[in-house]
Protein backbone atom coordinates (compact mmCIF):
# COMPACT_ATOMS: atom_id res chain seq x y z
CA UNK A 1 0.00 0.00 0.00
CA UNK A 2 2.81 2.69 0.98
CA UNK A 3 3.91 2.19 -2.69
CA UNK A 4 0.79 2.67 -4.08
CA UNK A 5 -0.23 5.81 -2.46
CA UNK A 6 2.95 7.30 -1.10
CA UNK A 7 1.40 6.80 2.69
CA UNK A 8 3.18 4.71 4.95
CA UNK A 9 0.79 3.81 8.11
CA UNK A 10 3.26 0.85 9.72
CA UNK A 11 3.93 2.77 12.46
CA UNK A 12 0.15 3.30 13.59
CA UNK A 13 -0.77 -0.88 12.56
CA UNK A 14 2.36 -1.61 14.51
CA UNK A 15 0.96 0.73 17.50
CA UNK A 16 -2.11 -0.70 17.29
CA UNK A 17 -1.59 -3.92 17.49
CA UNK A 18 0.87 -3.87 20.65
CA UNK A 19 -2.30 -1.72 22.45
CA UNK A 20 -4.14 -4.75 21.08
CA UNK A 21 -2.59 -7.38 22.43
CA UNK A 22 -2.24 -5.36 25.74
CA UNK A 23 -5.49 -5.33 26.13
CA UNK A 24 -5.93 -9.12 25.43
CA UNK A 25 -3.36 -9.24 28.58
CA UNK A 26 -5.24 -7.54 31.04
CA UNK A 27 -8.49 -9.13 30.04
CA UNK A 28 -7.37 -12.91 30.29
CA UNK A 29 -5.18 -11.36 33.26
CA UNK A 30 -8.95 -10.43 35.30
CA UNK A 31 -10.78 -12.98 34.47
CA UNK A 32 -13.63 -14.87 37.20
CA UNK A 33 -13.48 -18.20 37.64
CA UNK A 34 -16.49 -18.54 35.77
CA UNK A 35 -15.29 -16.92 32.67
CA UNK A 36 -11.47 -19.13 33.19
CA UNK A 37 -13.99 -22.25 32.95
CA UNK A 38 -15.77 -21.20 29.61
CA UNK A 39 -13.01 -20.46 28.08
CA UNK A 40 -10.84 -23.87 28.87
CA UNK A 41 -14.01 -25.52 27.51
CA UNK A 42 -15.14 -23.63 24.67
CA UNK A 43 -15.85 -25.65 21.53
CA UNK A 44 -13.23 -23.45 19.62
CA UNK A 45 -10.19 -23.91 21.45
CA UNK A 46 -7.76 -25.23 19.51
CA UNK A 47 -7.11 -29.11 19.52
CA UNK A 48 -4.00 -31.28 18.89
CA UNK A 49 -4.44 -31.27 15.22
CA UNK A 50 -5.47 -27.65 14.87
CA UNK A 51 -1.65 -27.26 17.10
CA UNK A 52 0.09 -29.94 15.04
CA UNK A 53 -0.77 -28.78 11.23
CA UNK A 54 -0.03 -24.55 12.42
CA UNK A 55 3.45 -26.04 13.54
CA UNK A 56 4.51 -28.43 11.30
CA UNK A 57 5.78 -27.96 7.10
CA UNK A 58 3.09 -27.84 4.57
CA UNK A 59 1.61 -31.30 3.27
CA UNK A 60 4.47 -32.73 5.81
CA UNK A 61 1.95 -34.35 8.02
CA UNK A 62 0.92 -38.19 7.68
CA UNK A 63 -1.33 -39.02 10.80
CA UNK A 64 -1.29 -42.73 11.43
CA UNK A 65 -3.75 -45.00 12.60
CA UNK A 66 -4.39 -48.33 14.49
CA UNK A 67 -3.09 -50.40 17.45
CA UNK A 68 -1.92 -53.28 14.72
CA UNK A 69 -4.82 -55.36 16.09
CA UNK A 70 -7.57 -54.08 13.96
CA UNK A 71 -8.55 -51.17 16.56
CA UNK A 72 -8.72 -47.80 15.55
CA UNK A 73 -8.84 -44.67 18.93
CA UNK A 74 -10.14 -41.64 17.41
CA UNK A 75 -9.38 -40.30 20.93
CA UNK A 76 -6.07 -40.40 20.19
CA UNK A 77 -3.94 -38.81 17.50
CA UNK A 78 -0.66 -39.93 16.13
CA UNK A 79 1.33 -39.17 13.37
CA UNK A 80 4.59 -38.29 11.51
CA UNK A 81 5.38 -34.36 10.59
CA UNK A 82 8.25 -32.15 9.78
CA UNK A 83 9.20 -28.98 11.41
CA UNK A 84 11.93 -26.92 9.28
CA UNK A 85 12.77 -30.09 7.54
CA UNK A 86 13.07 -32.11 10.67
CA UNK A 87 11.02 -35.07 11.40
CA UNK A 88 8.88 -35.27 14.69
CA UNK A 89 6.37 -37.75 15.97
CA UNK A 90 3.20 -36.62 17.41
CA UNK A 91 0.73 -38.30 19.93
CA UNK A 92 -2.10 -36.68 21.49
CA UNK A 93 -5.65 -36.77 22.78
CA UNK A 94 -8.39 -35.43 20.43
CA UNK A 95 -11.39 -33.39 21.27
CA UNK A 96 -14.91 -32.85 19.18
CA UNK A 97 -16.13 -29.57 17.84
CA UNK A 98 -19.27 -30.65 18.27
CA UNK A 99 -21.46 -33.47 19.84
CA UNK A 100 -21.13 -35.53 17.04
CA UNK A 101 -17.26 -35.28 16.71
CA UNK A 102 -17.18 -35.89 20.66
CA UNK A 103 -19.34 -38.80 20.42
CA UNK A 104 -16.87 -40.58 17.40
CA UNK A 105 -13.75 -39.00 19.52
CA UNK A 106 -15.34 -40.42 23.12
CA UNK A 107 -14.76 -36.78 24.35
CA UNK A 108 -10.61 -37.10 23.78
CA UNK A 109 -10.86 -40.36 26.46
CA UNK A 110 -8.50 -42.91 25.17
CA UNK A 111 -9.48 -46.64 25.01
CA UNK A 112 -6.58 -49.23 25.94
CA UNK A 113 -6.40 -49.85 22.13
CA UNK A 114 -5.82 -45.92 22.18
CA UNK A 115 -3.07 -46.39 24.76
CA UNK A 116 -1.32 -49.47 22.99
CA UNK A 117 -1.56 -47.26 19.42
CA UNK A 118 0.43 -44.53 21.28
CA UNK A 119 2.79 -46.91 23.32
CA UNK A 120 3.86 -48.70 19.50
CA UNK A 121 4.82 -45.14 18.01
CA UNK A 122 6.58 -44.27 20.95
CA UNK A 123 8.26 -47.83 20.94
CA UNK A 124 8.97 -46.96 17.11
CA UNK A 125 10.64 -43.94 17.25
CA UNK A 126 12.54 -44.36 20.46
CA UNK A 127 13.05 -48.31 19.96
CA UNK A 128 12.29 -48.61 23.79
CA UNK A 129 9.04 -49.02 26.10
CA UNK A 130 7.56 -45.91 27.32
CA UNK A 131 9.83 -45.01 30.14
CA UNK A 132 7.35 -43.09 32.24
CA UNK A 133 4.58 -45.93 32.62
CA UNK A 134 5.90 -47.09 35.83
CA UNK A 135 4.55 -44.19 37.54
CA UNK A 136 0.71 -44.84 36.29
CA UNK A 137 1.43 -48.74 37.54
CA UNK A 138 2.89 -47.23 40.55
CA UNK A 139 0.43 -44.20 41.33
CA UNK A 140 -2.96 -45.95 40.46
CA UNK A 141 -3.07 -47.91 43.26
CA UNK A 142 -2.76 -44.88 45.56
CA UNK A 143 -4.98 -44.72 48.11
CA UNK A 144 -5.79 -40.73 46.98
CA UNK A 145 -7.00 -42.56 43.17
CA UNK A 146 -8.62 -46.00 44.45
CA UNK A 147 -10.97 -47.47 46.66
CA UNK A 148 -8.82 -50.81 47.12
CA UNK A 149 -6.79 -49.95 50.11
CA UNK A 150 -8.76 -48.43 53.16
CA UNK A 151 -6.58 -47.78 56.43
CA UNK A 152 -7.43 -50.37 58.43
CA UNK A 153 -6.83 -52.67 54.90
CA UNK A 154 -10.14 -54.70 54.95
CA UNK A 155 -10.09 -56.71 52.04
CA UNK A 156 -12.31 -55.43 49.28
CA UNK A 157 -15.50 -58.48 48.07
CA UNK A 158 -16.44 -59.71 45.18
CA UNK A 159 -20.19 -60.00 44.72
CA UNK A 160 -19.92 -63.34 45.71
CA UNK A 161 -18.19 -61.96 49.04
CA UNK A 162 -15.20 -63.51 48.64
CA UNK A 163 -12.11 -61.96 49.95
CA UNK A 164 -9.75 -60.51 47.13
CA UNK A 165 -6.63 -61.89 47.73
CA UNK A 166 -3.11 -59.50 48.59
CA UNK A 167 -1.85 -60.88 45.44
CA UNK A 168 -4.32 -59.77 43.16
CA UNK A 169 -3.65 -56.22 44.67
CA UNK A 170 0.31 -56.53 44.05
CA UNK A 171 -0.50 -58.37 40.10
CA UNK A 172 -1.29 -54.68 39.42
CA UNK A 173 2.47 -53.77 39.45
CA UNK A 174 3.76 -55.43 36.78
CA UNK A 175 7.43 -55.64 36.52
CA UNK A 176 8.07 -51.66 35.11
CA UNK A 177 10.66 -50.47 32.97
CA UNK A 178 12.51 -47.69 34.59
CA UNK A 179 15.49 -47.34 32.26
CA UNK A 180 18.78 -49.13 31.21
CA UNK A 181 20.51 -47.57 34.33
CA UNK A 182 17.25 -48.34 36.77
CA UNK A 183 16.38 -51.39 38.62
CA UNK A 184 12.53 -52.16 38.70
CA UNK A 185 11.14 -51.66 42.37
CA UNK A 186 10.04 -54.86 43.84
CA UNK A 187 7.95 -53.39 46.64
CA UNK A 188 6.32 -50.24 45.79
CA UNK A 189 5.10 -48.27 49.06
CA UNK A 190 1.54 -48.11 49.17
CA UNK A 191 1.10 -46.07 51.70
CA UNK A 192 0.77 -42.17 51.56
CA UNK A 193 2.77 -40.00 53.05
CA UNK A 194 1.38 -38.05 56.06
CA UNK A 195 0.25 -34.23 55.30
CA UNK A 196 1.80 -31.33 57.09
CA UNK A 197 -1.05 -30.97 59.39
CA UNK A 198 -1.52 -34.69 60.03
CA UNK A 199 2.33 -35.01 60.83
CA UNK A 200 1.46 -32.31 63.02
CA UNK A 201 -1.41 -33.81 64.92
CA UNK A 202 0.84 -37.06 65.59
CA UNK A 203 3.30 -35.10 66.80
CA UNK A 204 0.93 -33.40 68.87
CA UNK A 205 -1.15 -36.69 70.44
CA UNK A 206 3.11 -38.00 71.23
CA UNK A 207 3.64 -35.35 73.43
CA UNK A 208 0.17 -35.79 74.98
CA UNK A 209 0.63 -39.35 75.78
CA UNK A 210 4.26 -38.55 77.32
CA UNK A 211 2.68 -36.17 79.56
CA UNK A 212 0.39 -38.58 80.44
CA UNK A 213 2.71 -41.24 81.47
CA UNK A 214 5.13 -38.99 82.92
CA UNK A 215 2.24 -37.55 85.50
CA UNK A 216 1.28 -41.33 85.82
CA UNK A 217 4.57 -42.32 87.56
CA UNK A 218 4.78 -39.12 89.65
CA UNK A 219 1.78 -40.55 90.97
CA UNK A 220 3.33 -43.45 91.59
């Protein structure tokens, strides 16, 4: 335009646009929870593919598909692309637009056919296991995520009120892979680790029960 007509306005578009995205600051800087919650779920936030084909080179994405068992997880993306020439795999969850796409994408919530398909293309590309899966065997038997351990450990019942056994509790740690340099824990600690104030309130009933033994034998 400024050599078409002589006028040269990118100072002003270049003002404008910092008071522009100033403004965009202080409003996502003020916002009520309320507002913070429509926004993380509005139907036009970007999704993993919308992320994947802004970063990656023109017609240098090939998104591939299946667990190599006949399963196909729309829930979860994966795929090959190129970012200045260099070649990157991708794995992600995938979201709907709309109630249709959420329905077909099970709202971005990954079957175990979805989790194998993304285990294989990490196993592809870094010819190893997935090295962080150990915490997820490790962590989902926490007593904070599951039902299965209660404090004074009563054993949970199947319908037919039958005991479940310890061992099917400590089946769910299968051996993990923790590295070439990392030996697999044999006895993860199931037990959570006291809060601040609880470690407070033990310290607290210890010091009772002292004083109450130490008035004891002065009585005695």
């Amino acid at each position: 335009m400024a050599d078409e007509t002589g006028l040269d306005f990118s100072d002003q578009i270049s003002s404008l646009e910092s008071k522009y995205q100033q403004a965009l600051k202080d409003l996502y800087t003020h916002l009520t929870p309320i507002q913070r919650l429509t926004i993380a779920r509005h139907p036009n936030r970007p999704t993993v593919l919308d992320h994947i084909l802004n970063i990656t080179d023109k017609d240098k994405w090939v998104e591939l598909h299946g667990d190599r068992a006949g399963y196909n997880d729309l829930a979860i993306v994966t795929g090959i692309g190129s970012i200045n020439g260099k070649s990157f795999m991708f794995i992600g969850h995938q979201k709907g637009r709309n109630t249709k796409e959420n329905i077909e994408r099970n709202f971005a919530m990954p079957t175990p056919h979805g989790v194998d398909e993304a285990k294989e293309m990490f196993d592809k590309i870094t010819g190893k296991p997935f090295q962080y899966e150990h915490c997820w065997n490790i962590l989902k038997m926490e007593r904070k995520w599951t039902g299965n351990l209660t404090s004074n450990k009563r054993a949970k019942t199947h319908s037919t009120g039958s005991p479940v056994e310890s061992a099917h509790v400590e089946s769910c740690y299968s051996t993990p892979y923790l590295g070439d340099d990392t030996e697999p824990s044999s006895s993860p600690n199931l037990d959570r680790p006291l809060g601040k104030k609880a470690s407070k309130k033990q310290l607290k009933n210890k010091e009772k029960q002292t004083d109450v033994e130490r008035s004891l034998d002065h009585h005695h």
